[in-house]
N, C-alpha and C. Protein backbone atom coordinates (compact mmCIF):
# COMPACT_ATOMS: atom_id res chain seq x y z
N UNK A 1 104.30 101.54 88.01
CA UNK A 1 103.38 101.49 89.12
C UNK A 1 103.63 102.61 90.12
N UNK A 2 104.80 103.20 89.88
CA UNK A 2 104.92 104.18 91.12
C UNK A 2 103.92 105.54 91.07
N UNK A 3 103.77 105.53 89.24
CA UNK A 3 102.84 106.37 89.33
C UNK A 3 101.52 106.70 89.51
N UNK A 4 100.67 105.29 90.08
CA UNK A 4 99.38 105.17 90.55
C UNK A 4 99.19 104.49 91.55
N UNK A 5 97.97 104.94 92.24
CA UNK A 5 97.17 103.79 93.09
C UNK A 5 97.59 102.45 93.17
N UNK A 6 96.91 102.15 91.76
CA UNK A 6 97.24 100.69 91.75
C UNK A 6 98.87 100.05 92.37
N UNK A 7 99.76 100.66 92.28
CA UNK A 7 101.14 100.56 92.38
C UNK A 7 101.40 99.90 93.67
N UNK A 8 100.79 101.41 94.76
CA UNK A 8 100.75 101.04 95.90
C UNK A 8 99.87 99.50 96.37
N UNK A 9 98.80 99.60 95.94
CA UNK A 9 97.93 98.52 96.57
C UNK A 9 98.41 97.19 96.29
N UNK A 10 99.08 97.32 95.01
CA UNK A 10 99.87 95.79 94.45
C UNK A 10 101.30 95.53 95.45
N UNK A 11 101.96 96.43 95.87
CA UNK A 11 102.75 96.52 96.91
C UNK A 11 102.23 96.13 98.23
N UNK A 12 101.33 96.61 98.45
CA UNK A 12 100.49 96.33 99.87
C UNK A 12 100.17 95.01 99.71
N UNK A 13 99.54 94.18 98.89
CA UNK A 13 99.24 93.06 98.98
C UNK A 13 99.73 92.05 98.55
N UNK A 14 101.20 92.27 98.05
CA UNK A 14 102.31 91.07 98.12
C UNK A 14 102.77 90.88 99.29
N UNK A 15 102.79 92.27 100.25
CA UNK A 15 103.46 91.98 101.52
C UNK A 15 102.71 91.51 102.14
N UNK A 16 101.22 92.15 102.25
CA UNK A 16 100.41 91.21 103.04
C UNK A 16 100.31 89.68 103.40
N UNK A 17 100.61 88.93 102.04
CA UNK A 17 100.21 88.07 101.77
C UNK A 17 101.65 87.25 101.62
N UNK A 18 102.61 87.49 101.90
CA UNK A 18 103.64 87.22 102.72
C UNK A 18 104.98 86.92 101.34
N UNK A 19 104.20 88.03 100.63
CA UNK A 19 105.19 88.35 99.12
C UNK A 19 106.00 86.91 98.75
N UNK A 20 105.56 85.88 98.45
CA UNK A 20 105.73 85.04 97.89
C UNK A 20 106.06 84.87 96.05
N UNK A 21 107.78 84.83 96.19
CA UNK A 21 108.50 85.04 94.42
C UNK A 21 109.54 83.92 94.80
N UNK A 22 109.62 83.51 93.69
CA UNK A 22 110.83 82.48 93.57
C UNK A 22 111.37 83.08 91.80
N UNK A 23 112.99 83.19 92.39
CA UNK A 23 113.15 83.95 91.10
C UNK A 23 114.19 82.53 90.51
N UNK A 24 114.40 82.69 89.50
CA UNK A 24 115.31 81.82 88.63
C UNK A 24 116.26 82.48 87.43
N UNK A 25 117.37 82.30 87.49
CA UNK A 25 118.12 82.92 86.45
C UNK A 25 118.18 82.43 85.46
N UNK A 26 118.45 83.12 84.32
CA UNK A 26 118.33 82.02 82.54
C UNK A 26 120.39 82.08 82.81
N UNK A 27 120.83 81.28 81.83
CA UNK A 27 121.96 80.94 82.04
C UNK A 27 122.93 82.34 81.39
N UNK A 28 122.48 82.84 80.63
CA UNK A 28 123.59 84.11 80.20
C UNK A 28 123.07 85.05 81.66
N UNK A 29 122.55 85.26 82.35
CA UNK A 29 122.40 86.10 83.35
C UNK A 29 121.30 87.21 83.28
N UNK A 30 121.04 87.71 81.85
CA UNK A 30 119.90 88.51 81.71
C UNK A 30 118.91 88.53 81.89
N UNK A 31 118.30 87.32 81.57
CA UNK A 31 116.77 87.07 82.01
C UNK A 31 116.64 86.47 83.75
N UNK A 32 115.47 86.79 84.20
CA UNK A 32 115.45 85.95 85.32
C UNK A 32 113.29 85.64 85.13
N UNK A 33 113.59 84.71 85.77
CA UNK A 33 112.03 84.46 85.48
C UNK A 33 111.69 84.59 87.40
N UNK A 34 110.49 84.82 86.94
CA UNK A 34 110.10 84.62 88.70
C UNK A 34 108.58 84.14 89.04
N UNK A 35 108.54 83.54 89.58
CA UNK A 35 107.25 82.55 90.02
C UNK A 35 106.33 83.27 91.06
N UNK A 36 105.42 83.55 91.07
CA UNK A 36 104.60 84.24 92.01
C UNK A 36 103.47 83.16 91.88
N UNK A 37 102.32 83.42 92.94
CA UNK A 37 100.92 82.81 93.12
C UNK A 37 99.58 82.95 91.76
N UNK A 38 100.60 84.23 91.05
CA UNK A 38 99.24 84.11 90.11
C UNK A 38 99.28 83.06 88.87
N UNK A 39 98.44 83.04 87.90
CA UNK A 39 98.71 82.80 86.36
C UNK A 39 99.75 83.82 85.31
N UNK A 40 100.17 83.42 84.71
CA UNK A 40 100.95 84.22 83.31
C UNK A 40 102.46 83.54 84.17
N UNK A 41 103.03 84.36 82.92
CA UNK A 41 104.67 84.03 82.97
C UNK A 41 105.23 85.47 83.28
N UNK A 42 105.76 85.51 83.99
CA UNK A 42 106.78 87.02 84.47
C UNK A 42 108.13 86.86 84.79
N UNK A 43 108.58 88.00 84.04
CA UNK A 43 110.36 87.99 83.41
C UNK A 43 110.67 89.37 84.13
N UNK A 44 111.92 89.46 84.29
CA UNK A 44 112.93 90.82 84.39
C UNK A 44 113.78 90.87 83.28
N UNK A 45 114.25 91.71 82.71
CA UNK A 45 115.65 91.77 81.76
C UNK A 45 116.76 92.81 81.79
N UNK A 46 117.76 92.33 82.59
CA UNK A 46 118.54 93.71 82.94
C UNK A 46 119.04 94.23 81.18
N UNK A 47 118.47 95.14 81.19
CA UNK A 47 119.26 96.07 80.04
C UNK A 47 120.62 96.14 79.81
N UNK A 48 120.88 95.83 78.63
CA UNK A 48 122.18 96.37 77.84
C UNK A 48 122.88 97.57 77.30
N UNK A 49 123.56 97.47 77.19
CA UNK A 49 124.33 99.19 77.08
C UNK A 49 123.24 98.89 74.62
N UNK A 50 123.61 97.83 74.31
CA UNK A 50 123.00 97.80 72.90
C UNK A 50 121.82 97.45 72.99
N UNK A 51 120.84 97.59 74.00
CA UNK A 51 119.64 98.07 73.39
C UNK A 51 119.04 99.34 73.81
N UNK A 52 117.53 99.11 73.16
CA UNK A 52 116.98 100.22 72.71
C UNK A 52 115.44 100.45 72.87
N UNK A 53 115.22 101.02 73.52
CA UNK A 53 113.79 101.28 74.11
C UNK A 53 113.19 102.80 73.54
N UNK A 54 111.76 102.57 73.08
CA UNK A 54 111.42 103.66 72.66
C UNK A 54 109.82 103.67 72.85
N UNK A 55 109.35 104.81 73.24
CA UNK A 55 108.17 105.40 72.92
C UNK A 55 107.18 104.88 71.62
N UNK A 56 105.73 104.97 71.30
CA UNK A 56 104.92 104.50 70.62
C UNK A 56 105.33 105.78 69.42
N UNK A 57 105.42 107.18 69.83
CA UNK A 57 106.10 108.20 68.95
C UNK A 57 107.25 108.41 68.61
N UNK A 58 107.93 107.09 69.05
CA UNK A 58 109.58 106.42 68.35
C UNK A 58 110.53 107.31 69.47
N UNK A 59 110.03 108.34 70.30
CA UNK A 59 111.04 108.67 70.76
C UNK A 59 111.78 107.81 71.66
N UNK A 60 112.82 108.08 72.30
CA UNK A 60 113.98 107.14 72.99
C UNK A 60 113.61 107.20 74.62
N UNK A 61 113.42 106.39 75.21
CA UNK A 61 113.43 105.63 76.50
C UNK A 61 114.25 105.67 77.12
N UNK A 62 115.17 107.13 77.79
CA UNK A 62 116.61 106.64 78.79
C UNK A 62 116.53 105.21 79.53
N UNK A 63 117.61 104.77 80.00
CA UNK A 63 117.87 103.95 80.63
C UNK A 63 119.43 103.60 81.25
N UNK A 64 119.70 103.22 82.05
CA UNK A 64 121.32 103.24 82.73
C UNK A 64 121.75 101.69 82.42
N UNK A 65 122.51 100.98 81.56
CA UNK A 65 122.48 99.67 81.21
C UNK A 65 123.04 99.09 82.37
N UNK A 66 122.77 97.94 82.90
CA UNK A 66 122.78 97.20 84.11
C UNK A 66 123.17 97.41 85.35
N UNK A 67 122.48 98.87 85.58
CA UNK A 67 121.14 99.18 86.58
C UNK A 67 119.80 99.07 86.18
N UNK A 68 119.47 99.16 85.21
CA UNK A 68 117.89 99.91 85.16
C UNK A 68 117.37 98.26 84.57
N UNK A 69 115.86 97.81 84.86
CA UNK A 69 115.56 96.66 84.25
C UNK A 69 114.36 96.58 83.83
N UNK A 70 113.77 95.70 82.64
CA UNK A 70 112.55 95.80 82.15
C UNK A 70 111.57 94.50 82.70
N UNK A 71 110.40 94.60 83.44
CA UNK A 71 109.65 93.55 84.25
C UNK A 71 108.52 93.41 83.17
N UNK A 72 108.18 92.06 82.68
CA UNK A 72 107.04 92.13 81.80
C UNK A 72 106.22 91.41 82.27
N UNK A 73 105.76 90.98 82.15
CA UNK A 73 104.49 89.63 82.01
C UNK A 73 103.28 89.11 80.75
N UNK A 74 103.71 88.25 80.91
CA UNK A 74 103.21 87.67 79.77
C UNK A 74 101.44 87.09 80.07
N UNK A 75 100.73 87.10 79.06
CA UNK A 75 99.18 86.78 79.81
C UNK A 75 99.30 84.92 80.17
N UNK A 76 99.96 83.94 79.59
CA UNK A 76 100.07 82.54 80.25
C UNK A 76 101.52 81.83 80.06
N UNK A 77 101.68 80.96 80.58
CA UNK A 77 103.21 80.16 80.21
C UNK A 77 103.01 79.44 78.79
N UNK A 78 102.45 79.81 77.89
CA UNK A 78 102.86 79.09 76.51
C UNK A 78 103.34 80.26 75.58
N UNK A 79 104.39 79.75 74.64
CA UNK A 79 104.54 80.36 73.61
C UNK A 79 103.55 81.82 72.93
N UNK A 80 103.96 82.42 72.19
CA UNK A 80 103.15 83.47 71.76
C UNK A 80 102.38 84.04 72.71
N UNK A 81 102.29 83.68 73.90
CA UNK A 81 101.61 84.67 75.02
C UNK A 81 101.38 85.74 75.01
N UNK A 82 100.49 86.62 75.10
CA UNK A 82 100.39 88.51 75.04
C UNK A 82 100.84 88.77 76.23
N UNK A 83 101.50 90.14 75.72
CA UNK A 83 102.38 90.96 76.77
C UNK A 83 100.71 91.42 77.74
N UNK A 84 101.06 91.32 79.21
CA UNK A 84 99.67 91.89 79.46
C UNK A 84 100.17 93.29 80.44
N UNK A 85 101.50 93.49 80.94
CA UNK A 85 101.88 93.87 81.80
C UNK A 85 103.44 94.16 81.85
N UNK A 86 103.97 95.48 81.58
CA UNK A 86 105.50 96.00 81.89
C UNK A 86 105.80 97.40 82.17
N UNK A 87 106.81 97.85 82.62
CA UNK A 87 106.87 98.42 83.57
C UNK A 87 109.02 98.59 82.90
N UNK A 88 109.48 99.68 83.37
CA UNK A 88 110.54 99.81 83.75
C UNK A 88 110.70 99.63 85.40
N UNK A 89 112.44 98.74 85.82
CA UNK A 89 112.82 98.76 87.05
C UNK A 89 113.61 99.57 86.95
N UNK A 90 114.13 100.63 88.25
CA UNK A 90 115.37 101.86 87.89
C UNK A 90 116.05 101.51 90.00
N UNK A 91 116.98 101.69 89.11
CA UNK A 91 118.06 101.69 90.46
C UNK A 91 118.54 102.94 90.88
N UNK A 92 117.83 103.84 91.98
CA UNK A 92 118.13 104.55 92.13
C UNK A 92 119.06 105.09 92.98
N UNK A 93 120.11 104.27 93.87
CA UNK A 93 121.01 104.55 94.42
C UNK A 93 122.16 103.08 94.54
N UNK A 94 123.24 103.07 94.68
CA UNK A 94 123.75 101.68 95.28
C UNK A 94 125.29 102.08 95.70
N UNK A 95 125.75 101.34 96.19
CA UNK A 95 127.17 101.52 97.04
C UNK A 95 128.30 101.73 96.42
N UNK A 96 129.74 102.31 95.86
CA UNK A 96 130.54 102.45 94.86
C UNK A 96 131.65 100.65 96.16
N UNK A 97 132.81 101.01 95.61
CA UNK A 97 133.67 99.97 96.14
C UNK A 97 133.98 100.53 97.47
N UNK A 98 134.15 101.76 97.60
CA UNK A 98 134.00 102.08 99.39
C UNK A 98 133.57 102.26 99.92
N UNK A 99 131.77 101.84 99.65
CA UNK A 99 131.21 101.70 100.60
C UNK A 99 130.17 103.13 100.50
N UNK A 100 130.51 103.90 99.82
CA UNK A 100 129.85 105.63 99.47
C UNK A 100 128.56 105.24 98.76
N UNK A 101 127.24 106.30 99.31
CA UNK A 101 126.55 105.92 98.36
C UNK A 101 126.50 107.03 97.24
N UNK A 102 126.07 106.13 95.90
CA UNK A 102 125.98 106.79 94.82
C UNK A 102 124.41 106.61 94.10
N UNK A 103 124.46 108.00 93.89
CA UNK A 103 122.95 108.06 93.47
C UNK A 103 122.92 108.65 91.70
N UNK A 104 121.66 107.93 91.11
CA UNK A 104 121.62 107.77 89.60
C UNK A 104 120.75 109.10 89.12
N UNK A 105 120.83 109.34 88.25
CA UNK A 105 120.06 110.33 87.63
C UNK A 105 118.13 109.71 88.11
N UNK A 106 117.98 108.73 88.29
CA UNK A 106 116.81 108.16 88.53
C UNK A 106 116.58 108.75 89.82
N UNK A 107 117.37 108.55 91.01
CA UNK A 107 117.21 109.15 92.29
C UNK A 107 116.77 110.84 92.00
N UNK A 108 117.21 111.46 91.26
CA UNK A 108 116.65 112.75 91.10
C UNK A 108 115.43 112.89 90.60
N UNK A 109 115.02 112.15 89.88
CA UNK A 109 113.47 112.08 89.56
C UNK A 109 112.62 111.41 90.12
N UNK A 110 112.98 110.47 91.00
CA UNK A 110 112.26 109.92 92.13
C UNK A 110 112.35 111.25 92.93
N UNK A 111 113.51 111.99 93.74
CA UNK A 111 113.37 112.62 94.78
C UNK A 111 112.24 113.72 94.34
N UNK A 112 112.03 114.43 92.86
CA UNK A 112 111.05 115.54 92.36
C UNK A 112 109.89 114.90 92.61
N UNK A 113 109.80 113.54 92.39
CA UNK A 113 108.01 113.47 92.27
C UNK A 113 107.49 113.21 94.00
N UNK A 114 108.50 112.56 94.33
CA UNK A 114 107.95 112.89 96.25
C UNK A 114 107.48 113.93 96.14
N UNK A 115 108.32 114.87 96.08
CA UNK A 115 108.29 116.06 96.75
C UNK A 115 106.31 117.29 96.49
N UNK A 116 106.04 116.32 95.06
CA UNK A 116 104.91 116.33 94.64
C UNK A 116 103.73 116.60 95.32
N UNK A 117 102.57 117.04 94.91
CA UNK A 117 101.75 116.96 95.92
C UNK A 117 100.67 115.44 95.57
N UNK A 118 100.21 114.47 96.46
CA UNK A 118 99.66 113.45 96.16
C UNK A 118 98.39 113.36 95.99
N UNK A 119 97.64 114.54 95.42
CA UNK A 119 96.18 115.08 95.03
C UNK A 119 95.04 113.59 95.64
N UNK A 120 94.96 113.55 96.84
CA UNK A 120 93.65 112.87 97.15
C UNK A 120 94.15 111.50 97.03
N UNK A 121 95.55 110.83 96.71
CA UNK A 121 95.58 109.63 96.38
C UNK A 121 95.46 109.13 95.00
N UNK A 122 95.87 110.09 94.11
CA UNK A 122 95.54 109.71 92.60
C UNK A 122 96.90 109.43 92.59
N UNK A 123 98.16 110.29 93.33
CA UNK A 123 99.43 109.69 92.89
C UNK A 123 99.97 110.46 91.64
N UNK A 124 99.66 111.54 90.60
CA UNK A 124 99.72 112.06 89.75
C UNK A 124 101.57 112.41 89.76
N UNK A 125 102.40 111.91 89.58
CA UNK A 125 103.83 111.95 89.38
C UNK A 125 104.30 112.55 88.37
N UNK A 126 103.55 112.38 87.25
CA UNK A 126 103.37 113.14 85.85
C UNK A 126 102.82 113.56 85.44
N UNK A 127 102.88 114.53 84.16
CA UNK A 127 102.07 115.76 83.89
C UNK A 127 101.13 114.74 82.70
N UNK A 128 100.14 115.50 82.32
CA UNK A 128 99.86 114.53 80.88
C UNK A 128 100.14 114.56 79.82
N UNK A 129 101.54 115.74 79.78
CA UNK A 129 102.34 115.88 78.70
C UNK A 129 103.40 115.14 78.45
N UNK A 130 103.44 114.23 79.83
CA UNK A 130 104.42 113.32 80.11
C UNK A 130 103.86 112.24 79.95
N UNK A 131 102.56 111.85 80.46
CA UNK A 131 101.80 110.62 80.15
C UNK A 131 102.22 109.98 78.17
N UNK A 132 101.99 108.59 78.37
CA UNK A 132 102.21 107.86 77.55
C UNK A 132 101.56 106.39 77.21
N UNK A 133 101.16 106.40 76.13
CA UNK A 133 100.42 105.28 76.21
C UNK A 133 101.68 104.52 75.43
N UNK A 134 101.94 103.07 75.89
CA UNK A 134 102.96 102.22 75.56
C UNK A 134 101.99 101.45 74.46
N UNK A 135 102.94 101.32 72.61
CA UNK A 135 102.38 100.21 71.89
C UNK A 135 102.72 98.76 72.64
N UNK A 136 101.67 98.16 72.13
CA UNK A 136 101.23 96.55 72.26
C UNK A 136 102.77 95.94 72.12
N UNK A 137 103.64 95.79 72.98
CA UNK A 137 105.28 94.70 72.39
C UNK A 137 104.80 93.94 71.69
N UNK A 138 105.77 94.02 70.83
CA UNK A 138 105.49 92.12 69.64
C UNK A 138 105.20 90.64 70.68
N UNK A 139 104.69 89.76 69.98
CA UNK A 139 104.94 88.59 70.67
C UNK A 139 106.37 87.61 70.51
N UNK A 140 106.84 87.28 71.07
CA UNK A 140 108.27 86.65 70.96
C UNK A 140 107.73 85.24 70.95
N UNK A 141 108.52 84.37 70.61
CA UNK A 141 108.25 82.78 70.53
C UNK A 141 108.99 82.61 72.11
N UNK A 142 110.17 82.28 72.07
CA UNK A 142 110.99 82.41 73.44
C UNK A 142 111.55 83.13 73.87
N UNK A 143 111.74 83.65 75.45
CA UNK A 143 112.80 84.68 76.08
C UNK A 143 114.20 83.98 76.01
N UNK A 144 115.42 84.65 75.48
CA UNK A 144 116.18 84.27 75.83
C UNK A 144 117.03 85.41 75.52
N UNK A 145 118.92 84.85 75.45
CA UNK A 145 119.76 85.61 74.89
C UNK A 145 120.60 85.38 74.50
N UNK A 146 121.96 85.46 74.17
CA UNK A 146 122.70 85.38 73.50
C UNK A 146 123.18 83.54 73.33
N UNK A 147 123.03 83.21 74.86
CA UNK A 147 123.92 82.49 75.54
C UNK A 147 123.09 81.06 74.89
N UNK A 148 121.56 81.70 75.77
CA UNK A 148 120.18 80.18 75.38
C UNK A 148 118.98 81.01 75.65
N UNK A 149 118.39 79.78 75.51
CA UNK A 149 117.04 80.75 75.81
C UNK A 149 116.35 79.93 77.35
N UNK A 150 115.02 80.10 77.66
CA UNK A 150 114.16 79.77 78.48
C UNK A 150 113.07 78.67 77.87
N UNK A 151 113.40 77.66 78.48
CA UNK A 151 111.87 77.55 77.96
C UNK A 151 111.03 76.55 79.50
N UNK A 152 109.41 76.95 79.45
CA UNK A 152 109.29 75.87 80.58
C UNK A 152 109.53 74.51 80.75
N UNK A 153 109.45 73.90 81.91
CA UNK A 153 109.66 72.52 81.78
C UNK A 153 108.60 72.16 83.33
N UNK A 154 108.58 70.68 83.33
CA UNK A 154 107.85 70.59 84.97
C UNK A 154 108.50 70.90 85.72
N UNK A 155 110.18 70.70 86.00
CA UNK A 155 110.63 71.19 86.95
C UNK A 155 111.15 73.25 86.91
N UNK A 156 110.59 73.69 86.41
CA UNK A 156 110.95 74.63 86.29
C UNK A 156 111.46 75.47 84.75
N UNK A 157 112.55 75.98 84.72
CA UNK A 157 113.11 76.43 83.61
C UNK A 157 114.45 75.78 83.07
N UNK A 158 114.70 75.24 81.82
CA UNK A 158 115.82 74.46 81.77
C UNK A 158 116.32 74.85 80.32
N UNK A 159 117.44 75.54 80.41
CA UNK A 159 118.20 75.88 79.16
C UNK A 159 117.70 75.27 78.10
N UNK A 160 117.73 75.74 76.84
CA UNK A 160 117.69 75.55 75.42
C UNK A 160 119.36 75.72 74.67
N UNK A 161 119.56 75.07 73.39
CA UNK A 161 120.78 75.43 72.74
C UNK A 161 120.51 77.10 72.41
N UNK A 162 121.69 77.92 72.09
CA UNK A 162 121.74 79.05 71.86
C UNK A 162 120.63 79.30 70.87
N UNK A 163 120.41 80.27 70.51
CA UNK A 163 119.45 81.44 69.32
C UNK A 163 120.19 82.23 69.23
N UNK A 164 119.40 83.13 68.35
CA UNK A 164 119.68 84.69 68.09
C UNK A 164 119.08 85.31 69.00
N UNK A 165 120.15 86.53 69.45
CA UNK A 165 119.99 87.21 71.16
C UNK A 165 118.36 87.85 70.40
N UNK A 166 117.52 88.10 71.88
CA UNK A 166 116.38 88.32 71.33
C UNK A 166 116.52 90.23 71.19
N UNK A 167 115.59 90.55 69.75
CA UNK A 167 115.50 91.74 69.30
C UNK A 167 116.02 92.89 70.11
N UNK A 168 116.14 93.64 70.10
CA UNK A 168 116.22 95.37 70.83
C UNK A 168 114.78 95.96 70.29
């Protein structure tokens, strides 16, 4: 989203509207689910140093493993849901143990595209040699990981027995 319009205005009108999220953690720590005002199901997944993110042309997806995180959304809360909506999260700066700040290779590519010019409000951050169209993600049955998985319940989200950690 940082790289369009839309980004901003979806920013503008969570705050407006007095940004209302209730987040929930899955029990191994990776997943977190989070509750907003709309429909669908929406997840975070802090990345692992063993997985693996790639391009629709297979190429590789940097990422900094737990800093950087993947936000999806799913189109409803049942099973087999379509992906309708994801996005990389990137951490671009945070505090070492004394207190210093330390900044990520992400902070340098955030600081280049400021520096950008913002053509009329299109927001253009990237070239269209950089542009990318993301394939369709598979559908998953449940989010989970190593530990359990997610699944809904009325009161919320309530552990499952372990699975197999979900794909890379």
């Amino acid at each position: 989203d940082a790289y369009n319009i839309w980004g901003s205005i979806l920013s503008c009108n969570f705050w407006q509207r007095g940004g209302v999220h209730q987040f929930e953690a899955g029990p191994g720590g990776k997943w977190m689910h989070i509750k907003v005002l709309f429909h669908g199901s929406h997840w975070i997944y802090e990345l692992q140093p063993e997985d693996k993110l790639s391009r629709p042309d297979g190429s590789p997806v940097d990422f900094l493993p737990g800093h950087d995180f993947l936000r999806v959304s799913y189109a409803e809360q049942i099973p087999n849901s379509e992906v309708d909506y994801s996005y990389l999260l990137r951490r671009v700066a945070y505090l070492d143990a004394q207190g210093r700040v330390v900044k990520t290779k992400a902070y340098d590519e955030l600081l280049e595209a400021a520096r950008r010019c913002c053509a009329q409000g299109q927001l253009p951050f990237i070239t269209d040699a950089q542009a990318v169209t993301f394939a369709k993600m598979p559908q998953q049955q449940r989010m989970g990981d190593a530990v359990g998985v997610l699944q809904p319940s009325s009161g919320g989200l309530t552990p499952a027995p372990p699975t197999d950690p979900i794909p890379a």
